[in-house]
Each structure stands twice: as structure tokens, then as C-alpha cells.
C-alpha atoms as a PDB file:
ATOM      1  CA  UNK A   1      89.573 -36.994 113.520  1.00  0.00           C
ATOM      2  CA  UNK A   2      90.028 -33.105 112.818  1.00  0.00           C
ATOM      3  CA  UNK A   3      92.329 -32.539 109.827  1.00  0.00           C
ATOM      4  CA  UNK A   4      94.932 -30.104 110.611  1.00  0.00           C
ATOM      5  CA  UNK A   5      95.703 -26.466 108.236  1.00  0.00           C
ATOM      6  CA  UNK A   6      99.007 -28.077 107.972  1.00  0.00           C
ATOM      7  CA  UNK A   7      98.100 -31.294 106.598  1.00  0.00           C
ATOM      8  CA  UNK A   8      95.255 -29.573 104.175  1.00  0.00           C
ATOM      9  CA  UNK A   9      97.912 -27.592 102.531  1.00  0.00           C
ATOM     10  CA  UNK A  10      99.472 -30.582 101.375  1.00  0.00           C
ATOM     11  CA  UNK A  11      98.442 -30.981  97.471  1.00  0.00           C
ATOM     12  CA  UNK A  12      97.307 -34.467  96.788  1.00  0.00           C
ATOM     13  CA  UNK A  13      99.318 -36.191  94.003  1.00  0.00           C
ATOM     14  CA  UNK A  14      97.781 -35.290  90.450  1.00  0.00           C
ATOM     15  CA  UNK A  15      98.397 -37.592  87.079  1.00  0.00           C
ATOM     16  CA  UNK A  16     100.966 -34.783  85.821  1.00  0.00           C
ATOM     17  CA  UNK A  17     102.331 -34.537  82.411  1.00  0.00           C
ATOM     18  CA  UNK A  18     105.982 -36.334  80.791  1.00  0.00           C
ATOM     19  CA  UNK A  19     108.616 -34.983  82.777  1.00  0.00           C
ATOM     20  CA  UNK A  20     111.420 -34.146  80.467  1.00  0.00           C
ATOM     21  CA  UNK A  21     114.935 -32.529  79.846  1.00  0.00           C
ATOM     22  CA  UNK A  22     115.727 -28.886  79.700  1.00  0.00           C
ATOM     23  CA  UNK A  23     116.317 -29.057  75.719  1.00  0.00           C
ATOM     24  CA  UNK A  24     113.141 -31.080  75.882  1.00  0.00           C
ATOM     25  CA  UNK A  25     111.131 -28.184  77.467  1.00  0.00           C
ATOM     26  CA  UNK A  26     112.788 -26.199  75.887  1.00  0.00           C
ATOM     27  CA  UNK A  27     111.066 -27.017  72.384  1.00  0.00           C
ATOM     28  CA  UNK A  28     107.672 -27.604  73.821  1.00  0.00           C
ATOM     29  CA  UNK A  29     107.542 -24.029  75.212  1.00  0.00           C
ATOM     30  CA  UNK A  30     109.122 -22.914  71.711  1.00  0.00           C
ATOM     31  CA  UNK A  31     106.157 -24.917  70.075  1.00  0.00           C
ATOM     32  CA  UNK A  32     103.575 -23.359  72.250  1.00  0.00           C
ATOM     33  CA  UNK A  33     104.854 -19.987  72.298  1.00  0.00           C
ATOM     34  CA  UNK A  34     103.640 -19.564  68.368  1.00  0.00           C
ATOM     35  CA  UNK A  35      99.925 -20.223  69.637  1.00  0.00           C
ATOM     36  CA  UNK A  36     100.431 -17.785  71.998  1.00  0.00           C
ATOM     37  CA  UNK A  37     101.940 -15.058  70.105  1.00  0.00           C
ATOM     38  CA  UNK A  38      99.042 -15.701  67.245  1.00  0.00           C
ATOM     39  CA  UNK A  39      96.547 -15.379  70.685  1.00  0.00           C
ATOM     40  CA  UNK A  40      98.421 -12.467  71.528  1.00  0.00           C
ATOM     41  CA  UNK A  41      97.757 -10.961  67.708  1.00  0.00           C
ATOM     42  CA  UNK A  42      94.174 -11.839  67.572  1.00  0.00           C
ATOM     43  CA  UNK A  43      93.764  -9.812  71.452  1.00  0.00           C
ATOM     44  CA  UNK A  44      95.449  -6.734  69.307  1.00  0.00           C
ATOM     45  CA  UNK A  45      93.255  -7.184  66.164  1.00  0.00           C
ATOM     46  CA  UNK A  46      90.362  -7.530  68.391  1.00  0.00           C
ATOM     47  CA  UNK A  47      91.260  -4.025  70.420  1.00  0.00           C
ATOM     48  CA  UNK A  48      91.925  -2.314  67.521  1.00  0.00           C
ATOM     49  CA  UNK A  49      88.058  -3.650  66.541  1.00  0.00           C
ATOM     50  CA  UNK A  50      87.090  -2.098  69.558  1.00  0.00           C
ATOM     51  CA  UNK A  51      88.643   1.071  68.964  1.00  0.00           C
ATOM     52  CA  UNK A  52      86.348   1.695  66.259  1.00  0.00           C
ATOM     53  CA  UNK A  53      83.212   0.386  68.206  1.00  0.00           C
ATOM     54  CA  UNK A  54      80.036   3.320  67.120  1.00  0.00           C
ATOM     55  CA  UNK A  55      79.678   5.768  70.784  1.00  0.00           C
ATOM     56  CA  UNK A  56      76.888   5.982  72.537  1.00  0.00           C
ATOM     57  CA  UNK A  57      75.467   9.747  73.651  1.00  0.00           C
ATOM     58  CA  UNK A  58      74.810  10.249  76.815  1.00  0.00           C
ATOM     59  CA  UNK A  59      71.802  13.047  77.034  1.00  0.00           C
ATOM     60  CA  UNK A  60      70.730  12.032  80.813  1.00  0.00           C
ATOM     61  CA  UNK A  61      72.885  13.846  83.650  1.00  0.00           C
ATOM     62  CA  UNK A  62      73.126  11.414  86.073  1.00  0.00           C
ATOM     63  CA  UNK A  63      74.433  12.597  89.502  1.00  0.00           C
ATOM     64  CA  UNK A  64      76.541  10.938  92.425  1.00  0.00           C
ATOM     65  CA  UNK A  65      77.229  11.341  95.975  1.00  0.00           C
ATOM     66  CA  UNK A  66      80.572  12.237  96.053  1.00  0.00           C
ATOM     67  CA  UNK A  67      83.054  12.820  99.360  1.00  0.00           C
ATOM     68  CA  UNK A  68      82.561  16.694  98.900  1.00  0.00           C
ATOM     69  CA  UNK A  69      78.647  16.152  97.594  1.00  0.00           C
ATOM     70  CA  UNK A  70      76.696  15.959  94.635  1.00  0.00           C
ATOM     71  CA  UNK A  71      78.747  15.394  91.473  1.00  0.00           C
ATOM     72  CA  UNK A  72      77.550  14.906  88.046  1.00  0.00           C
ATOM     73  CA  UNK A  73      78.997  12.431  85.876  1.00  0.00           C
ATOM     74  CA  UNK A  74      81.126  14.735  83.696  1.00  0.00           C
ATOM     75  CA  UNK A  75      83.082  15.781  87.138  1.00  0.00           C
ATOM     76  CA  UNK A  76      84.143  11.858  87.278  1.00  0.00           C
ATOM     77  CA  UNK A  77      86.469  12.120  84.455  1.00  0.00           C
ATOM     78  CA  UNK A  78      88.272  14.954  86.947  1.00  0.00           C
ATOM     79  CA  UNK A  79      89.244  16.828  83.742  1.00  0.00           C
ATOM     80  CA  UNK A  80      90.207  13.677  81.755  1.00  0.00           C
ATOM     81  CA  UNK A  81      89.264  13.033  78.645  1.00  0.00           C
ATOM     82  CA  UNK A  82      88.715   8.921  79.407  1.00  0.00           C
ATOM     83  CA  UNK A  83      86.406   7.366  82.146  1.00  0.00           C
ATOM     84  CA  UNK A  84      85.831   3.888  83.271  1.00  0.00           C
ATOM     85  CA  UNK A  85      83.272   3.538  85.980  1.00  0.00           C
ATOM     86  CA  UNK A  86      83.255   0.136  87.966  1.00  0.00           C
ATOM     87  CA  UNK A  87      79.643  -0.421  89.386  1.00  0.00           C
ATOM     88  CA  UNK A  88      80.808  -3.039  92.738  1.00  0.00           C
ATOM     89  CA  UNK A  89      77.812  -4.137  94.838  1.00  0.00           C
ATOM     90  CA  UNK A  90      78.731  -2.520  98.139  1.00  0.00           C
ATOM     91  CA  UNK A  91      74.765  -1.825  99.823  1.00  0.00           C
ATOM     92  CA  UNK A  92      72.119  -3.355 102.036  1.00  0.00           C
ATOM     93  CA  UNK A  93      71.407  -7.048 100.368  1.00  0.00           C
ATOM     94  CA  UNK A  94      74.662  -7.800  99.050  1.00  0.00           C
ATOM     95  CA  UNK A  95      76.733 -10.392 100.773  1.00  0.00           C
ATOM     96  CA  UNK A  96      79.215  -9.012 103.662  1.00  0.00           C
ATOM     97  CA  UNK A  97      77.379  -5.924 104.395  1.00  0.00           C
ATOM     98  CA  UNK A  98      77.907  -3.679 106.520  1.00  0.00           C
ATOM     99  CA  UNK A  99      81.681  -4.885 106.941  1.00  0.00           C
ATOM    100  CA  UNK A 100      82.393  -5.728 103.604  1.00  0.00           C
ATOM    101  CA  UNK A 101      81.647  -5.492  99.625  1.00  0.00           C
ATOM    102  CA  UNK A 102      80.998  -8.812  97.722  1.00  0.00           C
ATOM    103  CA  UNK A 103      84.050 -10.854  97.504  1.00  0.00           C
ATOM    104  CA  UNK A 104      84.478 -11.185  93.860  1.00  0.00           C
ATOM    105  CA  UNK A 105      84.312  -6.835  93.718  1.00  0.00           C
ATOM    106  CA  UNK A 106      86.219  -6.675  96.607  1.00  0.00           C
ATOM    107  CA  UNK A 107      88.803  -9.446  94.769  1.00  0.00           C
ATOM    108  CA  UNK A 108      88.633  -6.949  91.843  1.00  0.00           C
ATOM    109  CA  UNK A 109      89.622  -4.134  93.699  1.00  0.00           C
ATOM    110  CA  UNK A 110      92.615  -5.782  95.176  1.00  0.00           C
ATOM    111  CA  UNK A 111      93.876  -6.264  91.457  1.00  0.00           C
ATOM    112  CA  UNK A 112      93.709  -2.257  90.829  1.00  0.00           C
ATOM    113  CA  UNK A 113      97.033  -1.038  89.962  1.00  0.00           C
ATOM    114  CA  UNK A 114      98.498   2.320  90.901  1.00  0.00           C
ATOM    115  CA  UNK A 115      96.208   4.839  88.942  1.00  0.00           C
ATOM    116  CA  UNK A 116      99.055   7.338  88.380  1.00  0.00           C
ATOM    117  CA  UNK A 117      99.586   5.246  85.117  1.00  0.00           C
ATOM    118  CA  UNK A 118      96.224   5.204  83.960  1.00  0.00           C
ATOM    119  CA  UNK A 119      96.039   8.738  84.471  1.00  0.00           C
ATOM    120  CA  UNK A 120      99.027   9.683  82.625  1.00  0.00           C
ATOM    121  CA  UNK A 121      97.019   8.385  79.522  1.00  0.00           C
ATOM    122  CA  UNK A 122      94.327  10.881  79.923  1.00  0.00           C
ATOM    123  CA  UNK A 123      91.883   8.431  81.683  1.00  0.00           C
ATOM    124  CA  UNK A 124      90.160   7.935  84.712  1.00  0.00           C
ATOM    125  CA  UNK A 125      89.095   4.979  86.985  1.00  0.00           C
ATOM    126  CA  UNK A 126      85.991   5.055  89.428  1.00  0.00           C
ATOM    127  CA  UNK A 127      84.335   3.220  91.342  1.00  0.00           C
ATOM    128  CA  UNK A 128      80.293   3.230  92.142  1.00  0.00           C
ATOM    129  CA  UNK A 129      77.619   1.545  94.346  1.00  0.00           C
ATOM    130  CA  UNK A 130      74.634   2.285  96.133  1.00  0.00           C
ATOM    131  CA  UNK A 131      76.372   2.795  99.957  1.00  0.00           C
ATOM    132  CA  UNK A 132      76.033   6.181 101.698  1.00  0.00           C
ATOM    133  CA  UNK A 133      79.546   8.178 101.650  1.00  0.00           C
ATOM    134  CA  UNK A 134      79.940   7.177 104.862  1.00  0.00           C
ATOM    135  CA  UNK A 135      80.271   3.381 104.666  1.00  0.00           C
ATOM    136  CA  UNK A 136      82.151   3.809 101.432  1.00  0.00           C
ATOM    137  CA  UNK A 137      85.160   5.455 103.344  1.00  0.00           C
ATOM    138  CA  UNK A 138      85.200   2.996 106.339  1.00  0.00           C
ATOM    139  CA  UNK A 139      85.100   0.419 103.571  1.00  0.00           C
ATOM    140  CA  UNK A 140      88.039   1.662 101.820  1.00  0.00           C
ATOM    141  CA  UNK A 141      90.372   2.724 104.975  1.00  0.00           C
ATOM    142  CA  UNK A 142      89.939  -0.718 106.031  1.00  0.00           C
ATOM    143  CA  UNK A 143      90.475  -2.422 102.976  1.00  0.00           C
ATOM    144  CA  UNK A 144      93.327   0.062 101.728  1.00  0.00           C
ATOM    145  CA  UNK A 145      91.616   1.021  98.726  1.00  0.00           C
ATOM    146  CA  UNK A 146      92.623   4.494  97.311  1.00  0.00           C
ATOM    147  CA  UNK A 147      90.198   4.821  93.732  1.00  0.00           C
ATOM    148  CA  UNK A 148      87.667   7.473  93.526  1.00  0.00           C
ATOM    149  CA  UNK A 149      83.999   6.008  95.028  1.00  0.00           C
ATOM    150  CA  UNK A 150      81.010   7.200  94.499  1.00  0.00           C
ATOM    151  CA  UNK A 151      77.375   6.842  95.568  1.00  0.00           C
ATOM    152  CA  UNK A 152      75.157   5.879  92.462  1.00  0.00           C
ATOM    153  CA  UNK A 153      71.451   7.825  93.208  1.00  0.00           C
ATOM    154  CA  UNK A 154      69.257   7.341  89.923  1.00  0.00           C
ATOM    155  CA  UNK A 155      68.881   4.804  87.095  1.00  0.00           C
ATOM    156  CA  UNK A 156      73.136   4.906  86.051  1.00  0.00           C
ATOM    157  CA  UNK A 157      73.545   0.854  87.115  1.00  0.00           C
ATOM    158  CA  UNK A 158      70.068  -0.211  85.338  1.00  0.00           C
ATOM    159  CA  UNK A 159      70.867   2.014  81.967  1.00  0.00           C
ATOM    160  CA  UNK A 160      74.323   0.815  81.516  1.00  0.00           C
ATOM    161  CA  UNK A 161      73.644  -2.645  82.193  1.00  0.00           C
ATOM    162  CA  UNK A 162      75.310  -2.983  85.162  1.00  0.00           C
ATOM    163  CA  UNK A 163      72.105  -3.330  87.724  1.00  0.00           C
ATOM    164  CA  UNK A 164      72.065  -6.812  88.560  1.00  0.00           C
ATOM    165  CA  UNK A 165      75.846  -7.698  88.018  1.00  0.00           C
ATOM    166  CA  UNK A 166      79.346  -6.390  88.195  1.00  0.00           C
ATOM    167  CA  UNK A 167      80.773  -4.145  85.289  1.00  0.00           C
ATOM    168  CA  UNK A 168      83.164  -1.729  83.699  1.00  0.00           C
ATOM    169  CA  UNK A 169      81.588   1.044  81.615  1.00  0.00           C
ATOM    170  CA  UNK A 170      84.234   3.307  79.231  1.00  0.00           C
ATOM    171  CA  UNK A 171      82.960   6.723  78.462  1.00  0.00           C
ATOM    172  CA  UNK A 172      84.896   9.323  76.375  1.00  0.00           C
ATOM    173  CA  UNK A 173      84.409  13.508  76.757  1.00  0.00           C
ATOM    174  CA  UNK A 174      84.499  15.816  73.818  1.00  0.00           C
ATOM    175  CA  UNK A 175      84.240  19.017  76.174  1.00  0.00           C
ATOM    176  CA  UNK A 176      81.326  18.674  78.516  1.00  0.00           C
ATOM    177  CA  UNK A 177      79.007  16.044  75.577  1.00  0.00           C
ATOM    178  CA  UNK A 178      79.625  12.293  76.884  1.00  0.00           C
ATOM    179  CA  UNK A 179      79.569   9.263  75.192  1.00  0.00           C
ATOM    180  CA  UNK A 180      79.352   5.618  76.197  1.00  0.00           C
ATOM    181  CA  UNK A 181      82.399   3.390  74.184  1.00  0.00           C
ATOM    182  CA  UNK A 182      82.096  -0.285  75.514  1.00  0.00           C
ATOM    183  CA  UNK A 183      81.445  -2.292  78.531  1.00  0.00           C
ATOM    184  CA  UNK A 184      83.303  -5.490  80.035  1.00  0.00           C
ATOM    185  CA  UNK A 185      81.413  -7.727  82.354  1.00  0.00           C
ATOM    186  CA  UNK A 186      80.776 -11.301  83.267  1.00  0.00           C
ATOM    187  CA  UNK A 187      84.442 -13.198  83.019  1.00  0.00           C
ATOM    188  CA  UNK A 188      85.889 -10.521  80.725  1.00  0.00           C
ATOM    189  CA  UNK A 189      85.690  -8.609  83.873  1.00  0.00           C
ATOM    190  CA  UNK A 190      87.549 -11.021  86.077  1.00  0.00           C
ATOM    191  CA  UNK A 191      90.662 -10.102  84.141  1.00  0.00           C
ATOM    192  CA  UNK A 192      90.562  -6.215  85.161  1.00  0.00           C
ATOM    193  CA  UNK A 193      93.010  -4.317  87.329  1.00  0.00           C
ATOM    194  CA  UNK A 194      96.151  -3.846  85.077  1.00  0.00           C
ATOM    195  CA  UNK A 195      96.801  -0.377  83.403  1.00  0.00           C
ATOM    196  CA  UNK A 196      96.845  -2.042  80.297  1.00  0.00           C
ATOM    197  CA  UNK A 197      93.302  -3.985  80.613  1.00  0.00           C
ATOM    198  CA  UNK A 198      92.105  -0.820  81.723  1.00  0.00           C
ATOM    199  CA  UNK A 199      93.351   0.930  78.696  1.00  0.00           C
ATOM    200  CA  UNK A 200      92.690  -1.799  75.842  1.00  0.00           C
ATOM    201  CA  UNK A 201      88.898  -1.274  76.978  1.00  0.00           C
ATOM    202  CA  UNK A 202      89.109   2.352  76.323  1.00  0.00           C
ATOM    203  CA  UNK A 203      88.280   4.391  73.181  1.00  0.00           C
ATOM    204  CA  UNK A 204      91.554   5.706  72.173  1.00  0.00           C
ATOM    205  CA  UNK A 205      93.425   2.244  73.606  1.00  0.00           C
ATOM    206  CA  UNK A 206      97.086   2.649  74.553  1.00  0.00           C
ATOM    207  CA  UNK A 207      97.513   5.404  72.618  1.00  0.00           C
ATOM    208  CA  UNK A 208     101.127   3.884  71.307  1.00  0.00           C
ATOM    209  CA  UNK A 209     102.348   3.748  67.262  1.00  0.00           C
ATOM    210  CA  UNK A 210     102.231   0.092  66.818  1.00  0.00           C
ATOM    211  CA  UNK A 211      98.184   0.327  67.700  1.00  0.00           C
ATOM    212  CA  UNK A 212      95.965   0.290  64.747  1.00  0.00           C
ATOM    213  CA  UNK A 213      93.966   3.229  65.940  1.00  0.00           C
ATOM    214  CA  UNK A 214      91.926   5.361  63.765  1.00  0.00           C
ATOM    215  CA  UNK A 215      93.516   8.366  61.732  1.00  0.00           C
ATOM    216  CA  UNK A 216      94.259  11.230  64.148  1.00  0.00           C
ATOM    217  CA  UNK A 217      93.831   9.007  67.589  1.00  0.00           C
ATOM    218  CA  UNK A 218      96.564   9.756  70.043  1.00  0.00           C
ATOM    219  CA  UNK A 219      99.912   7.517  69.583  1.00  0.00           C
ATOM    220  CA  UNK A 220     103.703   8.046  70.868  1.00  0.00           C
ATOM    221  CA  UNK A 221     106.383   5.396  70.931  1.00  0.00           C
ATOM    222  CA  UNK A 222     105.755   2.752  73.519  1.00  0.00           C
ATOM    223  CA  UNK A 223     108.016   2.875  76.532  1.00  0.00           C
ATOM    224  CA  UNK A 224     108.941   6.475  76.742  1.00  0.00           C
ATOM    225  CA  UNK A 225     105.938   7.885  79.023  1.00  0.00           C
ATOM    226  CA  UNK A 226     105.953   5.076  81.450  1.00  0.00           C
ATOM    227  CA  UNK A 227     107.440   6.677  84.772  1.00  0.00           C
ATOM    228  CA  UNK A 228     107.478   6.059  88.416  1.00  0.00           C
ATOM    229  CA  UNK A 229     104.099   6.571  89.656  1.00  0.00           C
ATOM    230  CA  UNK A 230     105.242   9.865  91.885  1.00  0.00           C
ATOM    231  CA  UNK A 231     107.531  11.405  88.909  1.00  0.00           C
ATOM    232  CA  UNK A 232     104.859  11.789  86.567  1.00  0.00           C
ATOM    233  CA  UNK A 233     104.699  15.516  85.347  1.00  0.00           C
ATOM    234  CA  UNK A 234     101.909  16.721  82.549  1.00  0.00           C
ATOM    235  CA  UNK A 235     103.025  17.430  79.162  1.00  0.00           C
ATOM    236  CA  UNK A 236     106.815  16.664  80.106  1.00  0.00           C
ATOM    237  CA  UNK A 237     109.493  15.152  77.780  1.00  0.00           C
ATOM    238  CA  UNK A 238     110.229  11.544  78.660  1.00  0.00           C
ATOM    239  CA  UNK A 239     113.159  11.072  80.805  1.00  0.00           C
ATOM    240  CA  UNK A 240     116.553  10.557  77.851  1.00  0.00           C
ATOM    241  CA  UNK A 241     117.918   7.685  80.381  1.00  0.00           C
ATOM    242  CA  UNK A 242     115.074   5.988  80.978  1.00  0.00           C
ATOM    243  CA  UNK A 243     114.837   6.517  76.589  1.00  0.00           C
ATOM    244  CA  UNK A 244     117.985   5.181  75.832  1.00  0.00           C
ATOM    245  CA  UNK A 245     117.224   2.061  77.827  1.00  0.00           C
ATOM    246  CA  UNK A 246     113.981   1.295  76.625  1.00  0.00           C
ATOM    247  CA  UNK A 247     115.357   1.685  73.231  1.00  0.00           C
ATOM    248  CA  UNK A 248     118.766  -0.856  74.071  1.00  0.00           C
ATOM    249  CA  UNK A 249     115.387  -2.975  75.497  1.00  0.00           C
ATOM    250  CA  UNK A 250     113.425  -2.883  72.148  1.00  0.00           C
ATOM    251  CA  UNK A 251     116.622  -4.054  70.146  1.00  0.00           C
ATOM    252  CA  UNK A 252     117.207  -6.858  72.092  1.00  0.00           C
ATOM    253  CA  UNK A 253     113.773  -8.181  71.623  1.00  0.00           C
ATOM    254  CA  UNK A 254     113.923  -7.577  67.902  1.00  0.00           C
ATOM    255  CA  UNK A 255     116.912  -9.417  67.744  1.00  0.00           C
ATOM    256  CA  UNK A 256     115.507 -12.025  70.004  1.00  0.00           C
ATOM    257  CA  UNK A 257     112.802 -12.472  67.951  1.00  0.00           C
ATOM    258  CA  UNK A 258     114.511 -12.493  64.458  1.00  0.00           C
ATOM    259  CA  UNK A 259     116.597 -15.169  65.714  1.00  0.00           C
END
């Protein structure tokens, strides 16, 4: 006998935990919630580690097939001063081609958040693999995928360990001299999409004052220069409203919390 799609979405029963009271729940999540605010600590002690990582310089000029042609590396960043460069296996061999990328990149790129955010803190997300142009933009019309993609042509995947397996690389710019700043792959990977793992992998991090950055590294208050992803404007004063709100917000959690 077939099983029906009906039937198979029907969980089987599973040896669950107590079932309790409200008040009952209520202290277990209250118990939990210090492990996962000292998690939450060690995550910020650990970015702020990373934030201090040694660069590597970049002295090769490695080139990509862009939509409009060759581009070199430096024209990635698109005048930003961050860049994290996502090698996904979309090319002859790989699983799905011509049609598709691998699932777990193609699951990754799903998770990518709008990039007007990301871009508003100086930084830059691409994409790379070894497809011609061509397959690239059918792949991304018919997935609905709007990132920057480009064609990788020399040794970039192999030299920044990324040749055999999915990865995000984080460079930084100091004029037109690049440097390498860390690398996520592997499950650490699994996790990317959000503008916020995006920018805890980057050199200069959030670039808020509560960040233990460096002397000098970029900070404002937190809050303020979040915007609607079509009402950003460069260099702009945050919005007073949207200020005052975030500020009423802040206070409540402080008072939350001291209580």
C-alpha cells in the first residue's frame, strides 16, 4: 500500500518532555535563559577576538567575469571598504547542473537578507563560482536571487581555501592594498545570511559602541542607522522618530533586565 503526502505529514508521537503550568515554564525558561545570555556573551567576546585577528595581504590580482566583463577583485568591494565573497559550487560536476547550484549553496542563498543593510555598514556581499555569465543570470532570475555573481577564472577558490568546499572569505581595503581578515566554512557557514552574521565575520564588526573593537574602529549607537532598506541615504543623520523610539526601546529592556 502507497502511503499518502497527507498521512506522511503526520509526526509520529515522540517521548516529549514534563508538560507543566505556565508559572512552571515560566521558571524553566528563566533558568535557561542565564545559559543563554552567558552563550550570548561568550559569541561577543569571541567577535571581538576576531576583530583583532592579524590580516592577510593580498599581492595577487585575481580577476572575475563580471556581467559588464573582466573585473578585478578590488572592483568587488564596489567602493566599499568591507568584502565578503561566497565561493557556491554552481559549474559542470556539481550536483543540479545546468538547472541548478548545489542545494546546500542554493539553501544558503535563500537565507541572504536584503543587502541594503549590509551595505549601509560599508560592506559588501558577493557571490563566486566557476559558471559562464550566462548560466549565472538564468540561475539567479529563476531562483530570485539579486547578490552580485561573479565568474571565478584563476587560483581565488584554491588560495583562499575555498576549492573543494563552500565558504565565506572577509577582505578589508585600505585604498586600492587588500587584505584577507577571516573565513567561515564547514557548519559555521550554515548559519550565514543575516546582516548581523555577515557583519560579526567582518573586520570592523558591527561597528556599534557596546563592541569591544580596537581603538579608532568605527562605532555609533546601536539602533539609530538601521532604516528601511529603500530610505537609506549616505552620510545622513538618523531619522529623530525612528531615535526617540529606539531609545523608549532600549529603556524598556534595561528596565526589563534590572528587574
Amino acid at each position: 500500500m502507497t502511503t499518502s503526502p497527507e498521512s506522511k505529514s503526520e509526526a509520529a508521537p515522540i517521548a516529549h518532555p514534563p508538560i507543566v503550568s505556565p508559572q512552571e515554564w515560566a521558571a524553566a525558561h528563566k533558568a535557561l535563559l542565564v545559559k543563554e545570555k552567558a552563550a550570548l556573551r561568550a559569541r561577543d567576546a569571541l567577535h571581538a577576538e576576531r576583530r583583532r585577528m592579524p590580516w592577510q595581504a593580498i599581492d595577487k590580482d585575481y580577476v572575475f567575469d563580471g556581467p559588464a566583463g573582466k573585473v578585478r577583485l578590488l572592483d568587488l568591494f564596489e567602493g566599499r571598504q568591507q568584502l565578503i565573497v561566497y565561493r557556491a559550487f554552481f559549474e559542470p560536476g556539481v550536483h543540479g547542473w545546468p538547472d541548478h547550484a548545489c542545494i546546500g549553496c542554493s539553501l544558503g542563498a535563500d537565507q541572504v537578507g536584503h543587502l541594503a543593510h549590509l551595505n549601509a555598514r560599508n560592506t559588501t556581499l558577493a557571490y563566486a563560482s566557476r559558471a559562464p555569465q550566462a548560466d549565472i543570470a538564468r540561475l539567479k532570475t529563476r531562483m530570485g536571487w539579486t547578490m552580485p555573481w561573479y565568474t571565478i577564472t584563476d587560483s581565488f577558490d584554491a588560495d583562499f581555501g575555498v576549492d573543494e568546499w563552500h565558504g565565506h572569505n572577509a577582505f578589508i581595503r585600505d585604498g586600492e592594498k587588500i587584505y584577507r581578515t577571516y573565513l567561515i566554512n564547514s557548519r559555521g557557514d550554515e548559519a550565514m545570511g543575516t546582516v548581523w552574521s555577515y557583519l560579526d565575520m567582518t573586520a570592523l564588526g558591527r561597528q556599534e559602541a557596546w563592541e569591544n573593537s580596537p581603538a579608532g574602529y568605527p562605532q555609533e549607537r546601536p539602533y539609530k542607522w538601521w532604516n528601511w532598506h529603500d530610505s537609506y541615504v549616505a552620510n545622513a543623520a538618523p531619522d529623530p522618530t525612528w531615535v526617540a523610539v529606539s531609545d523608549a526601546g532600549e529603556a524598556a529592556f534595561r528596565k526589563e533586565s534590572a528587574q
